[in-house]
Protein backbone atom coordinates (compact mmCIF):
# COMPACT_ATOMS: atom_id res chain seq x y z
CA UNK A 1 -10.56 6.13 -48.38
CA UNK A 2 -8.08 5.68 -45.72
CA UNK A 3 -8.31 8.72 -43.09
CA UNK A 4 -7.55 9.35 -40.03
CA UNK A 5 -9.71 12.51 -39.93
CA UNK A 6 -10.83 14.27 -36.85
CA UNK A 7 -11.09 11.33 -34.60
CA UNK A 8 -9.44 10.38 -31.87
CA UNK A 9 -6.17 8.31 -33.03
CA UNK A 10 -7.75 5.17 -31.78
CA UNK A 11 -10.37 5.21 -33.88
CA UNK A 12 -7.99 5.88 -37.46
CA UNK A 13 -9.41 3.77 -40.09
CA UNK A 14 -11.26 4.19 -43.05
CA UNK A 15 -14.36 5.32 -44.53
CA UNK A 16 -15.97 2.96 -47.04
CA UNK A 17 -18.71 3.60 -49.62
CA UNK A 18 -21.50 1.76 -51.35
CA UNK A 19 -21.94 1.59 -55.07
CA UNK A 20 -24.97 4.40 -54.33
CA UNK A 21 -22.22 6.57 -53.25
CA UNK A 22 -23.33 6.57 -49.82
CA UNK A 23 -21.91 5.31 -46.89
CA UNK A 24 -22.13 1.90 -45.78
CA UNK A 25 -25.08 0.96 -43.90
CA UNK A 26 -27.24 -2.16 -42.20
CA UNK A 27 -26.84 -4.94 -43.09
CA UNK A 28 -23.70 -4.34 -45.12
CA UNK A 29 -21.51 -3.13 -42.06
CA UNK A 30 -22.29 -6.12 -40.03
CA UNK A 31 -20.81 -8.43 -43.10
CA UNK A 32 -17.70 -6.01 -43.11
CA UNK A 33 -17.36 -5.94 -39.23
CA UNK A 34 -17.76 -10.05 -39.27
CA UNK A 35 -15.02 -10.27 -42.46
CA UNK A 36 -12.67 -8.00 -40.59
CA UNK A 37 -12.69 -9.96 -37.19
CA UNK A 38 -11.96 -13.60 -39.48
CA UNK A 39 -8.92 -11.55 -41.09
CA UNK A 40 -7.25 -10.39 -38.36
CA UNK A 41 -3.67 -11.79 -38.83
CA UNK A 42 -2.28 -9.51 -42.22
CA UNK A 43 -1.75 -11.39 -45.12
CA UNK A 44 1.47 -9.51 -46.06
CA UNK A 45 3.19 -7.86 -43.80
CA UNK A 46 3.05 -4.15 -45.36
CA UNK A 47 5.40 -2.78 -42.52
CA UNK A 48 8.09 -4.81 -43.53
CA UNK A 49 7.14 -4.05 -47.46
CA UNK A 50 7.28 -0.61 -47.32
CA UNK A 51 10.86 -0.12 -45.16
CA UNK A 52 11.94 -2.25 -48.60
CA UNK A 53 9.85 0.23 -51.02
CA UNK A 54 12.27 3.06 -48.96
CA UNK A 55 14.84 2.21 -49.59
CA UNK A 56 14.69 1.95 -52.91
CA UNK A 57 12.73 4.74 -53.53
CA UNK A 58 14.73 7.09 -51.45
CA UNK A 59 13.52 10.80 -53.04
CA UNK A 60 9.71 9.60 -53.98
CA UNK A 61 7.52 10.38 -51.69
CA UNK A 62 5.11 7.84 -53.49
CA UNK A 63 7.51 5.11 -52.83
CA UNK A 64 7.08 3.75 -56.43
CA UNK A 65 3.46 3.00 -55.90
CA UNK A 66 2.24 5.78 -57.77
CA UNK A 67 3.24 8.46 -60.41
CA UNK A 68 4.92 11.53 -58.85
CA UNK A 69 4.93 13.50 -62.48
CA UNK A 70 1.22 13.12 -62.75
CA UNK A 71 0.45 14.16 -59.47
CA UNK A 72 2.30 17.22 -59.88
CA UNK A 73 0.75 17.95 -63.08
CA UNK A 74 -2.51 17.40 -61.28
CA UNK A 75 -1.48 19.96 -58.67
CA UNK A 76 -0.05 22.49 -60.32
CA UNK A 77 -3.68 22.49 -62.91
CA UNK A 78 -5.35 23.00 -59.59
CA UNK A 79 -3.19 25.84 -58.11
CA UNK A 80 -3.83 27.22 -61.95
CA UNK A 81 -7.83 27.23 -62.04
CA UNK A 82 -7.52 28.82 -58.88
CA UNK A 83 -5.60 31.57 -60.14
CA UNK A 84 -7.64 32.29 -62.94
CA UNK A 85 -11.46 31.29 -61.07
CA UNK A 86 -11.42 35.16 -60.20
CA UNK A 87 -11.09 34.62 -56.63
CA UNK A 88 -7.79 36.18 -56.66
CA UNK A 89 -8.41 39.67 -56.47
CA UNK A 90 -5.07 41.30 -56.11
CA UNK A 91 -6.01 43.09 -53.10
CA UNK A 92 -3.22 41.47 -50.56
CA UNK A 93 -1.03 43.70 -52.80
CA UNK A 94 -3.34 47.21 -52.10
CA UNK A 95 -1.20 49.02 -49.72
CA UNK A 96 -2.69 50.61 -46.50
CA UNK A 97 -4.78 53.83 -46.95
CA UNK A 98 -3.58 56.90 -45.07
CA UNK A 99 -7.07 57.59 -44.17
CA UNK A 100 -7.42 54.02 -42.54
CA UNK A 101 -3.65 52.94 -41.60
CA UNK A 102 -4.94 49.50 -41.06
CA UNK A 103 -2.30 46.78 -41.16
CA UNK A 104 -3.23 44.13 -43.70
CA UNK A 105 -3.85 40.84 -40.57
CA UNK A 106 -1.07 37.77 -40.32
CA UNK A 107 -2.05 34.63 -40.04
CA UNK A 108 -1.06 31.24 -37.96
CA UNK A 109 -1.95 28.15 -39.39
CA UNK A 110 -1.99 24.89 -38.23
CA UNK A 111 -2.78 21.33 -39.59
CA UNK A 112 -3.35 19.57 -36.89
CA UNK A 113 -1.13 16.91 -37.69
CA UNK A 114 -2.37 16.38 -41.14
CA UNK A 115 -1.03 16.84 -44.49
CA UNK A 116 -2.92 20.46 -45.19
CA UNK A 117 0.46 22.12 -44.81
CA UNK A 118 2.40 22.42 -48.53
CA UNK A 119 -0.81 23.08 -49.78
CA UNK A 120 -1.50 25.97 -47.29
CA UNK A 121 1.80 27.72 -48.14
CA UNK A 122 1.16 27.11 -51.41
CA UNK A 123 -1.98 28.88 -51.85
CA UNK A 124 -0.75 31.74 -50.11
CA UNK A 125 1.52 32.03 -52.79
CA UNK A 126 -0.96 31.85 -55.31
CA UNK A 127 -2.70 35.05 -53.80
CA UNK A 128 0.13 36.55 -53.10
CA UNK A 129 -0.52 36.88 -49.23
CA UNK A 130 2.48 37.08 -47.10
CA UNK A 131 3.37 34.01 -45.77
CA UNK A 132 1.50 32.68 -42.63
CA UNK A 133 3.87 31.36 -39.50
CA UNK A 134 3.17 27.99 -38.94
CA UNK A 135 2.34 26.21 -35.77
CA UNK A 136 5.86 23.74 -35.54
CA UNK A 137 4.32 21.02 -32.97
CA UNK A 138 1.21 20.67 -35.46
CA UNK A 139 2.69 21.52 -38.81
CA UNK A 140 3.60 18.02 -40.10
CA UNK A 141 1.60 14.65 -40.31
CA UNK A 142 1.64 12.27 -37.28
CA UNK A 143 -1.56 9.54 -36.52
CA UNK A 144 -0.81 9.74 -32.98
CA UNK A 145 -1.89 13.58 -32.77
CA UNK A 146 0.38 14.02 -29.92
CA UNK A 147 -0.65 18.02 -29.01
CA UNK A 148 -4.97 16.97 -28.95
CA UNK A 149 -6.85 14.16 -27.77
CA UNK A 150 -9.78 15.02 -30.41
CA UNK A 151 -7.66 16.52 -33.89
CA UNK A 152 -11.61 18.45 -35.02
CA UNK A 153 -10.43 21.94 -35.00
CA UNK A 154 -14.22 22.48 -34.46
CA UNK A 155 -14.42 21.49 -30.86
CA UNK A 156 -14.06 23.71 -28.14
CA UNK A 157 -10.11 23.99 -27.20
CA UNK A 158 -9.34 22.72 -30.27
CA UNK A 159 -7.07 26.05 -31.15
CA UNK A 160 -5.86 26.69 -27.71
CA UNK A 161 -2.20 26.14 -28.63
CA UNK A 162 -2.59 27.82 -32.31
CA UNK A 163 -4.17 31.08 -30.38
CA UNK A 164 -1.18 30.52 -27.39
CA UNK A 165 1.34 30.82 -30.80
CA UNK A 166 -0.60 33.62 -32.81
CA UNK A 167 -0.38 35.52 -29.39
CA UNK A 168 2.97 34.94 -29.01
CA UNK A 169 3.97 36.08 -32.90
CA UNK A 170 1.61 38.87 -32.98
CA UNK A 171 -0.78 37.15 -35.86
CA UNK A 172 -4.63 38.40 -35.78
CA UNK A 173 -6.24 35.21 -37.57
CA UNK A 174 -5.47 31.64 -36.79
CA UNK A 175 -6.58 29.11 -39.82
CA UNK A 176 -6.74 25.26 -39.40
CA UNK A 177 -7.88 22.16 -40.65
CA UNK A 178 -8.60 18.61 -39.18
CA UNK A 179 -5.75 15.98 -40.33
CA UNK A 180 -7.64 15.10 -43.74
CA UNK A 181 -8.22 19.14 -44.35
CA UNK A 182 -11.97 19.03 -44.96
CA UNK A 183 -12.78 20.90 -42.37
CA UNK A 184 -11.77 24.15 -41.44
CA UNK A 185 -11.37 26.60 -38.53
CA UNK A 186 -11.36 30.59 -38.27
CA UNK A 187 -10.40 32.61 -35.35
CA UNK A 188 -9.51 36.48 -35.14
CA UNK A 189 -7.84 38.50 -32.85
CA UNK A 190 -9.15 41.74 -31.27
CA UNK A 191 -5.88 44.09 -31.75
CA UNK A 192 -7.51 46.40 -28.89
CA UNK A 193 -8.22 43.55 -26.15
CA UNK A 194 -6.71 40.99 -27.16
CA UNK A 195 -9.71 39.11 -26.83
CA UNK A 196 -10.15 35.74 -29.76
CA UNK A 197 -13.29 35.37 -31.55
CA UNK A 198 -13.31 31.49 -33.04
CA UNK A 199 -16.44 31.64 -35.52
CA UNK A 200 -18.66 29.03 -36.05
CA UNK A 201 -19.38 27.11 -39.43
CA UNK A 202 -21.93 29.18 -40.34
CA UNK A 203 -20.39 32.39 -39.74
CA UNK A 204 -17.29 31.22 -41.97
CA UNK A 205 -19.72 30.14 -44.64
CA UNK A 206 -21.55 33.53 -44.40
CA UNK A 207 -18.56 35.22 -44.86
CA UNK A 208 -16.98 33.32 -47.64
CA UNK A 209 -20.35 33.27 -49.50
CA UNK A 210 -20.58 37.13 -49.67
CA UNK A 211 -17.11 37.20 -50.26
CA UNK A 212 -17.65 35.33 -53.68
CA UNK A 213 -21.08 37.27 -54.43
CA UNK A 214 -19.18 40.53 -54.39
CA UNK A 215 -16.47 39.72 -56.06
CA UNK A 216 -17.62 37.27 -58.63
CA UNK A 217 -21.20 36.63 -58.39
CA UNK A 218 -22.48 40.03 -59.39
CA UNK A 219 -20.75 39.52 -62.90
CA UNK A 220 -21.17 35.89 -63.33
CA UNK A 221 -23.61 34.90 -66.13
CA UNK A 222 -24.39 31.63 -64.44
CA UNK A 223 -26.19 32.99 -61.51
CA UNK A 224 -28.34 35.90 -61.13
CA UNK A 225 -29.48 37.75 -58.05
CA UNK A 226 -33.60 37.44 -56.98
């Protein structure tokens, strides 16, 4: 799996698996490390290959090396199950109450340099939540990660420019992931003090996971509560 991930751009790379399905390990890594250092002159040069492969390919993102119809196929049967998984509750469409007058939050989202964006906006859509404002200097894919030193949206100052651009566009909740979008991020707005709460991991999880008990879990035949 090539990755850049949330490390630092020096270290982009890849992550390589045994036929266990676990990660590499002694004395296997050693035998990569020593093949890789033997190897180190390209035997094609895939720089030159792919400037070809672009020009030919001019409106396929794949560049020819894969099949654009499938994928989207694949996607939209993804965006699908998630419509009809009964996480989609229709309440982004509930108006206010009078007795509350709460305004429904906005959101800022950033990727961090990674590729999470289309797929943000287009989950959004899905739910029918109005669209989130984007962060622009993080919104589309770069390996150099020019706006963080360390692209984990988990470490500490990891959102200070997201929270800097909620601020500035009046959003409560800032949402980001790391460049590959496994991980994710969660920070809310006081509307009183102005004051940003960034949760942790297990705060989101918390959350999410009573979330999906309430609205799904309490009917679902496949689990049952003890």
């Amino acid at each position: 799996m090539i990755t850049a991930s949330h490390n630092p751009k020096q270290d982009d790379g890849y992550k390589v698996y045994a036929s266990d399905g676990c990660q590499i390990r002694a004395p296997i890594d050693k035998e990569i490390a020593s093949e890789i250092l033997t190897n180190l002159q390209p035997w094609t040069d895939y720089g030159a290959k792919l400037e070809q492969l672009r020009k030919i390919h001019t409106t396929d993102p794949c560049l020819g090396l894969s099949r654009p119809e499938i994928t989207g196929r694949m996607l939209d049967n993804y965006y699908e199950a998630i419509r009809e998984s009964g996480l989609k509750t229709g309440q982004a469409k509930i108006p206010s109450s009078p007795s509350t007058s709460i305004d429904p939050p906005s959101f800022a989202y950033t990727a961090k340099h990674g590729v999470r964006y289309p797929f943000a906006k287009r989950v959004f859509e899905v739910f029918d939540l109005s669209p989130f404002q984007s962060v622009p200097p993080q919104q589309e894919p770069d390996p150099t990660f020019p706006t963080v030193p360390f692209p984990n949206p988990e470490e500490k100052g990891a959102l200070d420019i997201a929270k800097a651009f909620a601020t500035e566009n009046n959003c409560d909740i800032v949402l980001a992931n790391d460049p590959d979008a496994d991980r994710l991020a969660v920070a809310e707005k006081d509307r009183t003090t102005g004051h940003w709460t960034v949760f942790t991991g297990d705060q989101i999880g918390t959350m999410l996971g009573y979330w999906i008990w309430e609205k799904i879990g309490k009917t679902c035949d496949k689990v049952r509560a003890t």
